[in-house]
PDB file of N, CA and C in Angstrom:
ATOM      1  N   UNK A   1       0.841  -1.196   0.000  1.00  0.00           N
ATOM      2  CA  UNK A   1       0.000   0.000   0.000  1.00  0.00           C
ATOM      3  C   UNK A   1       0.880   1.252   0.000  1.00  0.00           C
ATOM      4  N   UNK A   2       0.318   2.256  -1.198  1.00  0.00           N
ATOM      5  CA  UNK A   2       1.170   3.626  -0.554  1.00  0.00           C
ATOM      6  C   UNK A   2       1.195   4.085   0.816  1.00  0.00           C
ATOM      7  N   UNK A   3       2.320   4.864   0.794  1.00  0.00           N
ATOM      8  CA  UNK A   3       2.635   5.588   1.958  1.00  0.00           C
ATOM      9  C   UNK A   3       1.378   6.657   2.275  1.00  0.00           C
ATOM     10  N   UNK A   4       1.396   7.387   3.392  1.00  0.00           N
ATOM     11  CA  UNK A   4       0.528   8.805   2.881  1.00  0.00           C
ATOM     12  C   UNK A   4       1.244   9.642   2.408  1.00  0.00           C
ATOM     13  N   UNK A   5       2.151  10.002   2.216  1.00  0.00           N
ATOM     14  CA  UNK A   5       3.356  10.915   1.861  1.00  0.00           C
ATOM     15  C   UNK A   5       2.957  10.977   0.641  1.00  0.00           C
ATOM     16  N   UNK A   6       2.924   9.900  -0.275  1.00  0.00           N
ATOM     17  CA  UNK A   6       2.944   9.692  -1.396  1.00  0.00           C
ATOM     18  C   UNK A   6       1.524   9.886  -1.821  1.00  0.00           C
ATOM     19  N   UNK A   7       0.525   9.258  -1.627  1.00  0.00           N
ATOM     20  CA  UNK A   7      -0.738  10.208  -1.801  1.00  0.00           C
ATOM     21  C   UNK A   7      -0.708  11.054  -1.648  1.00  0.00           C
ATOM     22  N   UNK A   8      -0.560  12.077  -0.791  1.00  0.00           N
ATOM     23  CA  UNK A   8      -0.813  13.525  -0.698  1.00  0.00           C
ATOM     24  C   UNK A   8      -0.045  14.077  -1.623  1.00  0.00           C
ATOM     25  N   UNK A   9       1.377  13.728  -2.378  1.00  0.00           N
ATOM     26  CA  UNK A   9       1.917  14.277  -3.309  1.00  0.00           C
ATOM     27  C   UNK A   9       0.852  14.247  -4.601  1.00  0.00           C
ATOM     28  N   UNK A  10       0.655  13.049  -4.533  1.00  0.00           N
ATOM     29  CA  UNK A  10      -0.183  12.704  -5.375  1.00  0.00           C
ATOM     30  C   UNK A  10      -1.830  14.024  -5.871  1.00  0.00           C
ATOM     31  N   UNK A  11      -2.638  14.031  -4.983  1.00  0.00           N
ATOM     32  CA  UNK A  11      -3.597  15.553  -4.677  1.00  0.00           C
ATOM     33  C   UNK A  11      -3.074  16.388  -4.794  1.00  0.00           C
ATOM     34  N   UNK A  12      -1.981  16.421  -4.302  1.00  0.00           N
ATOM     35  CA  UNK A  12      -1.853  18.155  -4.120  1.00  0.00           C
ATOM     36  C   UNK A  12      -1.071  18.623  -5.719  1.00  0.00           C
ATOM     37  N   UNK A  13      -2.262  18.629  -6.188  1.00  0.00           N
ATOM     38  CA  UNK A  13      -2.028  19.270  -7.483  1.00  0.00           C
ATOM     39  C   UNK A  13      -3.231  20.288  -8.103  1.00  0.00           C
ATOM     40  N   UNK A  14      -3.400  20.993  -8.530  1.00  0.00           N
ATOM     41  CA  UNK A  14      -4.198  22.019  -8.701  1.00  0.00           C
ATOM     42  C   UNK A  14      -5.008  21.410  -9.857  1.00  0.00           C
ATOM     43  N   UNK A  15      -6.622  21.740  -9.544  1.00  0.00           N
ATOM     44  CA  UNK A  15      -7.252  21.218 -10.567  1.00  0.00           C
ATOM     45  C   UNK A  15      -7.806  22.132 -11.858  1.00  0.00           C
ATOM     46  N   UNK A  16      -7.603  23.390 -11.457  1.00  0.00           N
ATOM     47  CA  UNK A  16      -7.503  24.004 -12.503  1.00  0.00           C
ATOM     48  C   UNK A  16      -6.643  23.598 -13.995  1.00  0.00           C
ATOM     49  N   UNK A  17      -4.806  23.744 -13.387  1.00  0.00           N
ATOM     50  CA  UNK A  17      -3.911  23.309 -13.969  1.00  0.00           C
ATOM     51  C   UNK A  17      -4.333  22.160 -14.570  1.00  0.00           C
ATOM     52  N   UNK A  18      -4.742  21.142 -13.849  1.00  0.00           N
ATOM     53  CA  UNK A  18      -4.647  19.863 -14.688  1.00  0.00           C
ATOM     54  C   UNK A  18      -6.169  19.746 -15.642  1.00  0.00           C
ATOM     55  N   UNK A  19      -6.847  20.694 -15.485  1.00  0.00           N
ATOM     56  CA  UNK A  19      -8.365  20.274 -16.307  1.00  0.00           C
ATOM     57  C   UNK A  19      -8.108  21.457 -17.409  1.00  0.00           C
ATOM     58  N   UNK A  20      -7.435  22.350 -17.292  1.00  0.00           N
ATOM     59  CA  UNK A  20      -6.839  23.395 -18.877  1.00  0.00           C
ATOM     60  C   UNK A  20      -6.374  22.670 -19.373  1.00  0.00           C
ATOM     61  N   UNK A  21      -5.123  21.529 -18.983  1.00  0.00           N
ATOM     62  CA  UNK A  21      -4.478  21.201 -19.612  1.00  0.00           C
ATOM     63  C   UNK A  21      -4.782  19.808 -20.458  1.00  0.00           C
ATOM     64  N   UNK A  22      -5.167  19.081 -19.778  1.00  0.00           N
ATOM     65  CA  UNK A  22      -6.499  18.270 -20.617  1.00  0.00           C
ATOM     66  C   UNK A  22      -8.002  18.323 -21.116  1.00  0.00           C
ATOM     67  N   UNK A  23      -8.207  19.226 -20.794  1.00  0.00           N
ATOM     68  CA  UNK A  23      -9.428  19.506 -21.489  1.00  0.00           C
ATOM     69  C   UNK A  23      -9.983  21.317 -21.647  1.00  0.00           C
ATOM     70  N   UNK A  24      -8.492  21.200 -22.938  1.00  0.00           N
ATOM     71  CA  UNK A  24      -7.840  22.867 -23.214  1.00  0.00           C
ATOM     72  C   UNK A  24      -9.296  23.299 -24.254  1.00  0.00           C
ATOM     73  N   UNK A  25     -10.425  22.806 -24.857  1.00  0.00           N
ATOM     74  CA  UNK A  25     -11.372  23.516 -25.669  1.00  0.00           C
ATOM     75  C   UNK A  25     -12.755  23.969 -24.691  1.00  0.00           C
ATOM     76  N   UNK A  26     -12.733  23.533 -23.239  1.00  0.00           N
ATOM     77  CA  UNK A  26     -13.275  23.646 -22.879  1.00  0.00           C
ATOM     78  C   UNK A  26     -13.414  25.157 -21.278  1.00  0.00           C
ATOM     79  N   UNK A  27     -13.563  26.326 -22.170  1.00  0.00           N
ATOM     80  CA  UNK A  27     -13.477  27.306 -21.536  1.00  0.00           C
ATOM     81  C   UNK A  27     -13.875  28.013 -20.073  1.00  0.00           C
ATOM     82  N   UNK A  28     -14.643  26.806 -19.814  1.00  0.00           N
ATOM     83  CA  UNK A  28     -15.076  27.028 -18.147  1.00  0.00           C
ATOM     84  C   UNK A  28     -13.827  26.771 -17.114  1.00  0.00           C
ATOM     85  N   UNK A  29     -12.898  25.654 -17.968  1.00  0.00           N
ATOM     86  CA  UNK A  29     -11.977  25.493 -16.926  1.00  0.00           C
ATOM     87  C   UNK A  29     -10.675  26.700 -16.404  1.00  0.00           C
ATOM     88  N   UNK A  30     -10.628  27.468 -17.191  1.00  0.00           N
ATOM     89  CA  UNK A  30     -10.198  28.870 -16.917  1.00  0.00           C
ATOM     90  C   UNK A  30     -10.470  29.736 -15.707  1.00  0.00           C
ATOM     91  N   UNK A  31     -12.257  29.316 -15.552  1.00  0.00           N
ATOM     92  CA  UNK A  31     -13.042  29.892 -14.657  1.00  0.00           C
ATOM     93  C   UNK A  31     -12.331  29.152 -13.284  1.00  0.00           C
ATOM     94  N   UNK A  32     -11.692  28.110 -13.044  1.00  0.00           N
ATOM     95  CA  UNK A  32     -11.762  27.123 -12.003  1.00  0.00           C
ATOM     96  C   UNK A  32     -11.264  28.156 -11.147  1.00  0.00           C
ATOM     97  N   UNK A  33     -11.096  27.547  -9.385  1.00  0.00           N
ATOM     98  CA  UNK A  33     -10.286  28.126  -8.277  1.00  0.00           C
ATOM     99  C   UNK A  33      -9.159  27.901  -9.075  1.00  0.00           C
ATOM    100  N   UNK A  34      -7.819  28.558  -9.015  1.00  0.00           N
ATOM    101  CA  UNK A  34      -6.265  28.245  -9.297  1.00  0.00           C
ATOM    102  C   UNK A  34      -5.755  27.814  -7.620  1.00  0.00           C
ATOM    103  N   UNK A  35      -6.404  28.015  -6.590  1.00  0.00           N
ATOM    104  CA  UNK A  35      -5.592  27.204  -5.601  1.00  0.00           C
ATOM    105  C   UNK A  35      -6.300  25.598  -5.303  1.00  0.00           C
ATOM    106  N   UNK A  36      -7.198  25.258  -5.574  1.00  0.00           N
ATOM    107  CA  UNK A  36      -8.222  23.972  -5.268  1.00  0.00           C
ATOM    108  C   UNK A  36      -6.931  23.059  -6.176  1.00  0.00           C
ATOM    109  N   UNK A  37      -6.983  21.467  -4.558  1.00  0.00           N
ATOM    110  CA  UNK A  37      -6.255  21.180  -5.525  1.00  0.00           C
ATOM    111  C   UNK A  37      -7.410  19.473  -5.270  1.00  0.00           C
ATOM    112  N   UNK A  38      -6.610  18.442  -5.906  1.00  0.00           N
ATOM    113  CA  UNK A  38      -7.096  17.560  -5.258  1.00  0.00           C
ATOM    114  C   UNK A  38      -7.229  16.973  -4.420  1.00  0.00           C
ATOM    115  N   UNK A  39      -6.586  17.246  -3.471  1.00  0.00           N
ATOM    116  CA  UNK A  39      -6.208  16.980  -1.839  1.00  0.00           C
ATOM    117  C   UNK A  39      -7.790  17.456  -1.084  1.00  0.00           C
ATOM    118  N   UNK A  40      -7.609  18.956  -1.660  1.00  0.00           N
ATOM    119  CA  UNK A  40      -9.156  19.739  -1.215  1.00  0.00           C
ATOM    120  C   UNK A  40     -10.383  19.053  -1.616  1.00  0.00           C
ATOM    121  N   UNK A  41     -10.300  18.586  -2.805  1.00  0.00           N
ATOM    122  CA  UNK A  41     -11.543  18.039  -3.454  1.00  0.00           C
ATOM    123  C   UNK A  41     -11.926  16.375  -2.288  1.00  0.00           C
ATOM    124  N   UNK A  42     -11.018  15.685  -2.262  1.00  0.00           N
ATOM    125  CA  UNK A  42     -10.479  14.707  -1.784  1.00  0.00           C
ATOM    126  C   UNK A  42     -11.495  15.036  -0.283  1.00  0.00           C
ATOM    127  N   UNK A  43     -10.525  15.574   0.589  1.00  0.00           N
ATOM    128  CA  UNK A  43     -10.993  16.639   1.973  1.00  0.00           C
ATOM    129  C   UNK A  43     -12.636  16.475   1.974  1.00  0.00           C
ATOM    130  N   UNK A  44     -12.925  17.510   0.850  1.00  0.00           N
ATOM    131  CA  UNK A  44     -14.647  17.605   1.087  1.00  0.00           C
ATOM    132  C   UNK A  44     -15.409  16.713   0.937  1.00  0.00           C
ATOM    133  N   UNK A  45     -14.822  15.364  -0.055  1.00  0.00           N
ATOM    134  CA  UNK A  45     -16.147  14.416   0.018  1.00  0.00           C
ATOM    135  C   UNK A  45     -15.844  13.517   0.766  1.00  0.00           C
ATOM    136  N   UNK A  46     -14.982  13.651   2.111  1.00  0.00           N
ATOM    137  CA  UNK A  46     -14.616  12.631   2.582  1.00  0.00           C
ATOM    138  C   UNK A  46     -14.941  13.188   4.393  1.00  0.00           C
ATOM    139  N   UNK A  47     -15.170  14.555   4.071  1.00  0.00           N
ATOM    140  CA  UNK A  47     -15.446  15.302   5.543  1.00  0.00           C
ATOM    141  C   UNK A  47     -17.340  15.308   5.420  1.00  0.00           C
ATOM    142  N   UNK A  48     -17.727  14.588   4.487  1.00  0.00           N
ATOM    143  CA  UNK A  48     -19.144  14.484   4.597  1.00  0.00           C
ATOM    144  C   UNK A  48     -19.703  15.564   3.684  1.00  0.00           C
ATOM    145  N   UNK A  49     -18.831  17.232   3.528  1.00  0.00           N
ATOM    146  CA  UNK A  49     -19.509  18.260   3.250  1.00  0.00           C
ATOM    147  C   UNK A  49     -19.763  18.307   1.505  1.00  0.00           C
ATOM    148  N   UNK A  50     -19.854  17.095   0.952  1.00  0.00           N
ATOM    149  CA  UNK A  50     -19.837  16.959  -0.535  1.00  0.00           C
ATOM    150  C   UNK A  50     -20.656  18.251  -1.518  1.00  0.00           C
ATOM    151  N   UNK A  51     -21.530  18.420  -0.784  1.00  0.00           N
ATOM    152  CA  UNK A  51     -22.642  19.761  -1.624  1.00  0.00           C
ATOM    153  C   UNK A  51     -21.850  21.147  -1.726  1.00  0.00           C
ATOM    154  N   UNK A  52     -20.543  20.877  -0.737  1.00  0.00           N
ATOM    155  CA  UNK A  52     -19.852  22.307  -1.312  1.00  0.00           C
ATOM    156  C   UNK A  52     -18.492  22.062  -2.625  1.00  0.00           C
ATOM    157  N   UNK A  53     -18.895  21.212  -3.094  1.00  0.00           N
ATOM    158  CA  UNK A  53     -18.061  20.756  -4.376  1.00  0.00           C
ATOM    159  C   UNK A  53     -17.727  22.124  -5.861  1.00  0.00           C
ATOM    160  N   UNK A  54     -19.136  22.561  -5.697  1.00  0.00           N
ATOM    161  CA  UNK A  54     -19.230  23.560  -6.877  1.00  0.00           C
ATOM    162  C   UNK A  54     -18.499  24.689  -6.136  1.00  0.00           C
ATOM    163  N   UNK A  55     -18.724  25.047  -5.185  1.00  0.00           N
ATOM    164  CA  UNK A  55     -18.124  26.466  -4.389  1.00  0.00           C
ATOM    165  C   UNK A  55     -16.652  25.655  -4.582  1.00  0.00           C
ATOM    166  N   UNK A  56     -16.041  24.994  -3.582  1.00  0.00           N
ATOM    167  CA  UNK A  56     -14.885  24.499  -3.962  1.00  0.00           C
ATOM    168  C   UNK A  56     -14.264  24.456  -5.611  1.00  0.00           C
ATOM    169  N   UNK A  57     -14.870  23.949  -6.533  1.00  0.00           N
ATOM    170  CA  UNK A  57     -14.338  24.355  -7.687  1.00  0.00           C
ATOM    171  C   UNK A  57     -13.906  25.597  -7.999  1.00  0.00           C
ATOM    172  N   UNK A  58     -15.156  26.272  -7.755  1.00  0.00           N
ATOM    173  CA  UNK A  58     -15.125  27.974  -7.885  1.00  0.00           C
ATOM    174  C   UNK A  58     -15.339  28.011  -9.368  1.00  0.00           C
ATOM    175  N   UNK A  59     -15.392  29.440 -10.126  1.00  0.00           N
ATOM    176  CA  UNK A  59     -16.392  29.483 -11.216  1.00  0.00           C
ATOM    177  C   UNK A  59     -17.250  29.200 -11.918  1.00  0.00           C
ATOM    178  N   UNK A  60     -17.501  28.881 -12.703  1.00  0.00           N
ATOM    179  CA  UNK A  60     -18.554  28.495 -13.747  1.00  0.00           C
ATOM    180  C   UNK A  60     -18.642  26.775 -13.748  1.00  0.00           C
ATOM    181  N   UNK A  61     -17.934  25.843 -12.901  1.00  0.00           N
ATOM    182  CA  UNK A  61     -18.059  24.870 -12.851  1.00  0.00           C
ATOM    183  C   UNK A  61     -19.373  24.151 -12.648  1.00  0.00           C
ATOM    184  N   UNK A  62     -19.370  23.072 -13.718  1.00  0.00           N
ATOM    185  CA  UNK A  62     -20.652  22.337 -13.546  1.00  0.00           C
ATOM    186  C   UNK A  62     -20.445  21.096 -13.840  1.00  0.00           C
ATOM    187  N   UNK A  63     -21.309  19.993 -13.838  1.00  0.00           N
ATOM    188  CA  UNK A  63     -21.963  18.554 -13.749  1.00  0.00           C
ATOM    189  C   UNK A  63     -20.187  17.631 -14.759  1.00  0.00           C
ATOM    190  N   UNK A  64     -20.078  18.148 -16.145  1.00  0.00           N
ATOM    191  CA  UNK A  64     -19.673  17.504 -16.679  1.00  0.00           C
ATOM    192  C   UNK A  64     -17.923  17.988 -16.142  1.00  0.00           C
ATOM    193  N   UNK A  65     -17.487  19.215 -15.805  1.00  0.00           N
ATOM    194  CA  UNK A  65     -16.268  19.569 -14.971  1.00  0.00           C
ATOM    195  C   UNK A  65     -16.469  18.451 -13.509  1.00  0.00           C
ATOM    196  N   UNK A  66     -17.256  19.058 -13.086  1.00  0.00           N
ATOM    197  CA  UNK A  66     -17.566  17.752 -11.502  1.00  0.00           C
ATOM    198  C   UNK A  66     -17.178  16.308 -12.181  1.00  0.00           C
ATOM    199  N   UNK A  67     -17.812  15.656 -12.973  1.00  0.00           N
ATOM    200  CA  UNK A  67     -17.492  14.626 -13.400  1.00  0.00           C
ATOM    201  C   UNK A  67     -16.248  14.485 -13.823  1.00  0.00           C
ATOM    202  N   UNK A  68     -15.510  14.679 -14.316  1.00  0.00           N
ATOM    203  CA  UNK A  68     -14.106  14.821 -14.645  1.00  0.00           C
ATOM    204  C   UNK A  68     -13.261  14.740 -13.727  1.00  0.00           C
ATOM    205  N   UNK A  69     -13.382  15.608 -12.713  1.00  0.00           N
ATOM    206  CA  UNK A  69     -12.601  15.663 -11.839  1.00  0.00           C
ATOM    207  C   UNK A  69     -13.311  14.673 -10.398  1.00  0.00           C
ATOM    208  N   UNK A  70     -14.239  13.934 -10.844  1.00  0.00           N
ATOM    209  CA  UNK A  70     -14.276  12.894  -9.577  1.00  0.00           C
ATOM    210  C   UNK A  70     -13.715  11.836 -10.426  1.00  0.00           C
ATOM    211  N   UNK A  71     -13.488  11.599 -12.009  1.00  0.00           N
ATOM    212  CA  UNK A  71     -13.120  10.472 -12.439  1.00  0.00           C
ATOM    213  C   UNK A  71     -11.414  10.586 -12.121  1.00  0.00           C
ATOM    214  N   UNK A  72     -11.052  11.668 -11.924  1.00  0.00           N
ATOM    215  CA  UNK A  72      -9.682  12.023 -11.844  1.00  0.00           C
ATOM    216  C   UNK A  72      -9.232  11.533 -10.667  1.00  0.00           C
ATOM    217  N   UNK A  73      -9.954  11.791  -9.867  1.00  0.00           N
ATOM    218  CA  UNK A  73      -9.930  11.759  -8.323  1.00  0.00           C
ATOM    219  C   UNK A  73      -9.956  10.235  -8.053  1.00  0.00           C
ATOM    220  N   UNK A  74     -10.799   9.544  -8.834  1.00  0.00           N
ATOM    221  CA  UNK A  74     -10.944   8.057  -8.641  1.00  0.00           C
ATOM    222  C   UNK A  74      -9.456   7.294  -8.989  1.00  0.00           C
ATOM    223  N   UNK A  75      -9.067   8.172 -10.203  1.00  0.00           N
ATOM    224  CA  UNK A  75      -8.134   7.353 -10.574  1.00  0.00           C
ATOM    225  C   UNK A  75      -6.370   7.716  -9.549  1.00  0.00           C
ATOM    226  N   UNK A  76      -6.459   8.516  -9.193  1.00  0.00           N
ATOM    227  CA  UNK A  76      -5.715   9.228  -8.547  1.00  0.00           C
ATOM    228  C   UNK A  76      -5.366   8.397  -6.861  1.00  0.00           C
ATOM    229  N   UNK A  77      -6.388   8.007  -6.473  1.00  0.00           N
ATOM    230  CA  UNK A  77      -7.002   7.563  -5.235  1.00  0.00           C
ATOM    231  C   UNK A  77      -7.171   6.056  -5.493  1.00  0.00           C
ATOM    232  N   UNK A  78      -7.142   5.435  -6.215  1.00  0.00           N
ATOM    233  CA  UNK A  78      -7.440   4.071  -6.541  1.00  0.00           C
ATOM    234  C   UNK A  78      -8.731   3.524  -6.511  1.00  0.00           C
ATOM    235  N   UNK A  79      -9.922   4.423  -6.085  1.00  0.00           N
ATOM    236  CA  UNK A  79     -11.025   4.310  -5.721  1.00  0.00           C
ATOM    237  C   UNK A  79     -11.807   3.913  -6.980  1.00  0.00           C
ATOM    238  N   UNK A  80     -13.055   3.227  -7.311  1.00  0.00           N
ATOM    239  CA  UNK A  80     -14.092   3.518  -7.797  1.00  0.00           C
ATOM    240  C   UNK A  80     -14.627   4.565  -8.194  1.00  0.00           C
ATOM    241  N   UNK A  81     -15.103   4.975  -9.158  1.00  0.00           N
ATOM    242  CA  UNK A  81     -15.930   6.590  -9.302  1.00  0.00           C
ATOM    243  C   UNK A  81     -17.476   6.172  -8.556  1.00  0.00           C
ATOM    244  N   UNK A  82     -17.916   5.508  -8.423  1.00  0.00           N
ATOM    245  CA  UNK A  82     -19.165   5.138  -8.458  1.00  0.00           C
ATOM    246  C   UNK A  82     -18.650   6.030  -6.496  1.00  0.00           C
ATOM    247  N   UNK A  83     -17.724   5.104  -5.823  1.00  0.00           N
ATOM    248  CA  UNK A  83     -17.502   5.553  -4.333  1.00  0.00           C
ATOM    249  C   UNK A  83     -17.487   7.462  -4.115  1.00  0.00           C
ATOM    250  N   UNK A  84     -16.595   8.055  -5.383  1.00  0.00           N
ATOM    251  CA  UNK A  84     -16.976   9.260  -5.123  1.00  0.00           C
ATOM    252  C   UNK A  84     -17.660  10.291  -4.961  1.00  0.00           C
ATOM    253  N   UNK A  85     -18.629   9.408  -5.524  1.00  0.00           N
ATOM    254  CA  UNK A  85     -19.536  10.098  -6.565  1.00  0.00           C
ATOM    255  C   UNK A  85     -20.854   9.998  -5.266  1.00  0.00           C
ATOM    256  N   UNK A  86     -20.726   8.870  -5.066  1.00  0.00           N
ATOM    257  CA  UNK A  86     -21.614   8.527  -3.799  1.00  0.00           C
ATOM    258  C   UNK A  86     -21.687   9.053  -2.775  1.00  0.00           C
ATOM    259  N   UNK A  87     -20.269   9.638  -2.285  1.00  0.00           N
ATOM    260  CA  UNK A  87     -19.800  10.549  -1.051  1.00  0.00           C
ATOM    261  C   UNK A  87     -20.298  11.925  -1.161  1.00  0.00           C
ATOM    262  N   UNK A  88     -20.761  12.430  -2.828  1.00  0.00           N
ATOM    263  CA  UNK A  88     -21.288  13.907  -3.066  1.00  0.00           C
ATOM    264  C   UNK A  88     -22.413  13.825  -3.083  1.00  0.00           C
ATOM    265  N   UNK A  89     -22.982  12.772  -3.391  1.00  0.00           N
ATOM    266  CA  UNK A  89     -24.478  12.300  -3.410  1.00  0.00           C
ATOM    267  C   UNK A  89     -25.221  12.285  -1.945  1.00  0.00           C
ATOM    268  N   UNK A  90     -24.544  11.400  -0.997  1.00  0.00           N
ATOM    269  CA  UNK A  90     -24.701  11.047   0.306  1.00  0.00           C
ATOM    270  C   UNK A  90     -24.705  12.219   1.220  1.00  0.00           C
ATOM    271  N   UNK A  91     -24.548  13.549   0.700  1.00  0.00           N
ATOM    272  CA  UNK A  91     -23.816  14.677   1.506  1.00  0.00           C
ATOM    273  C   UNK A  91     -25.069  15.700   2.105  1.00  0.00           C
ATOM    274  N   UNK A  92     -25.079  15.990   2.942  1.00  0.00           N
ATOM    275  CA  UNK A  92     -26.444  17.145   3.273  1.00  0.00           C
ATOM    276  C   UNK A  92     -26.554  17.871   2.522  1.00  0.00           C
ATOM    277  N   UNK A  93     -27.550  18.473   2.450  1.00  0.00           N
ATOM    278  CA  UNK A  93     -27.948  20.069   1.513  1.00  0.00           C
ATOM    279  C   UNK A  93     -26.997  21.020   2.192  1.00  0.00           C
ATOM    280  N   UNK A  94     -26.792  22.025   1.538  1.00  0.00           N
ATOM    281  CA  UNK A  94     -25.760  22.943   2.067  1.00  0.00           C
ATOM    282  C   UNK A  94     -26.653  24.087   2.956  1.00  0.00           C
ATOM    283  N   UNK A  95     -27.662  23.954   3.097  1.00  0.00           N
ATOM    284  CA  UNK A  95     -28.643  24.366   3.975  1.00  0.00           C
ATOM    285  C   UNK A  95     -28.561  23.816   5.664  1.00  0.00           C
ATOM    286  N   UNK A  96     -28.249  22.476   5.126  1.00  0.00           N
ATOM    287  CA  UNK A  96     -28.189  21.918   6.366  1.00  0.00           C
ATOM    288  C   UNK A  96     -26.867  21.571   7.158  1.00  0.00           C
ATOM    289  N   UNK A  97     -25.823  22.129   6.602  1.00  0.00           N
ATOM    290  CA  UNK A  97     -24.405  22.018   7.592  1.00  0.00           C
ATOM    291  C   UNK A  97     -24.597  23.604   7.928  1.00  0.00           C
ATOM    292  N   UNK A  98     -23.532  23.440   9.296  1.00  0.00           N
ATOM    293  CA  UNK A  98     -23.288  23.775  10.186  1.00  0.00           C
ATOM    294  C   UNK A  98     -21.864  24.771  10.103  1.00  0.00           C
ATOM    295  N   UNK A  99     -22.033  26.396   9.728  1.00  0.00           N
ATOM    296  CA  UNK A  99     -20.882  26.706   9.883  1.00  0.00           C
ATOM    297  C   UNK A  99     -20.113  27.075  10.777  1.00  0.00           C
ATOM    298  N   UNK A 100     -18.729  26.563  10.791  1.00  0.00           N
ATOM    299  CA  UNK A 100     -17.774  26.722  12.121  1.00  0.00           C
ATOM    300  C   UNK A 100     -17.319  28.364  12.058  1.00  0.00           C
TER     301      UNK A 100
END
């Protein structure tokens, strides 16, 4: 099994950077946070708070960007997409957490 060292190298990469750079015709990804990386993405669907996924992206992000970057995340993580995907699904309304 990896280390954690090595996962977290692994996330901590910016998902902006990596969704321009593979999927350069698609102009929303410009819009992304430039500090969100996958570590963060990682963080939120795993701290329960999955419904703040779009704020976490930041800009114009939507359904088929989300998708991308949970398939990224799957592959990244060794996980299933179906598991990530489930963790954003499974998540309260953002109505209903609790801010610290």
């Amino acid at each position: 099994m990896e280390d954690l060292k090595n996962i977290i190298k692994k996330l901590d990469v910016s998902i902006k950077k990596w969704y321009v750079e593979n999927y350069p015709s698609d102009d929303l990804g410009t819009t992304l946070s430039a500090s969100t990386t996958f570590l963060d993405l990682n963080n939120l669907l795993n701290s329960g708070k999955g419904s703040g996924v779009y704020e976490l992206l930041g800009g114009d992000a939507d359904s088929i960007i989300r998708e991308r970057c949970f398939a990224k995340l799957a592959e990244l993580t060794g996980q299933n997409y179906d598991s990530i995907y489930n963790k954003w699904l499974d998540s309260p309304n953002k109505e209903d957490e609790i801010e610290k």
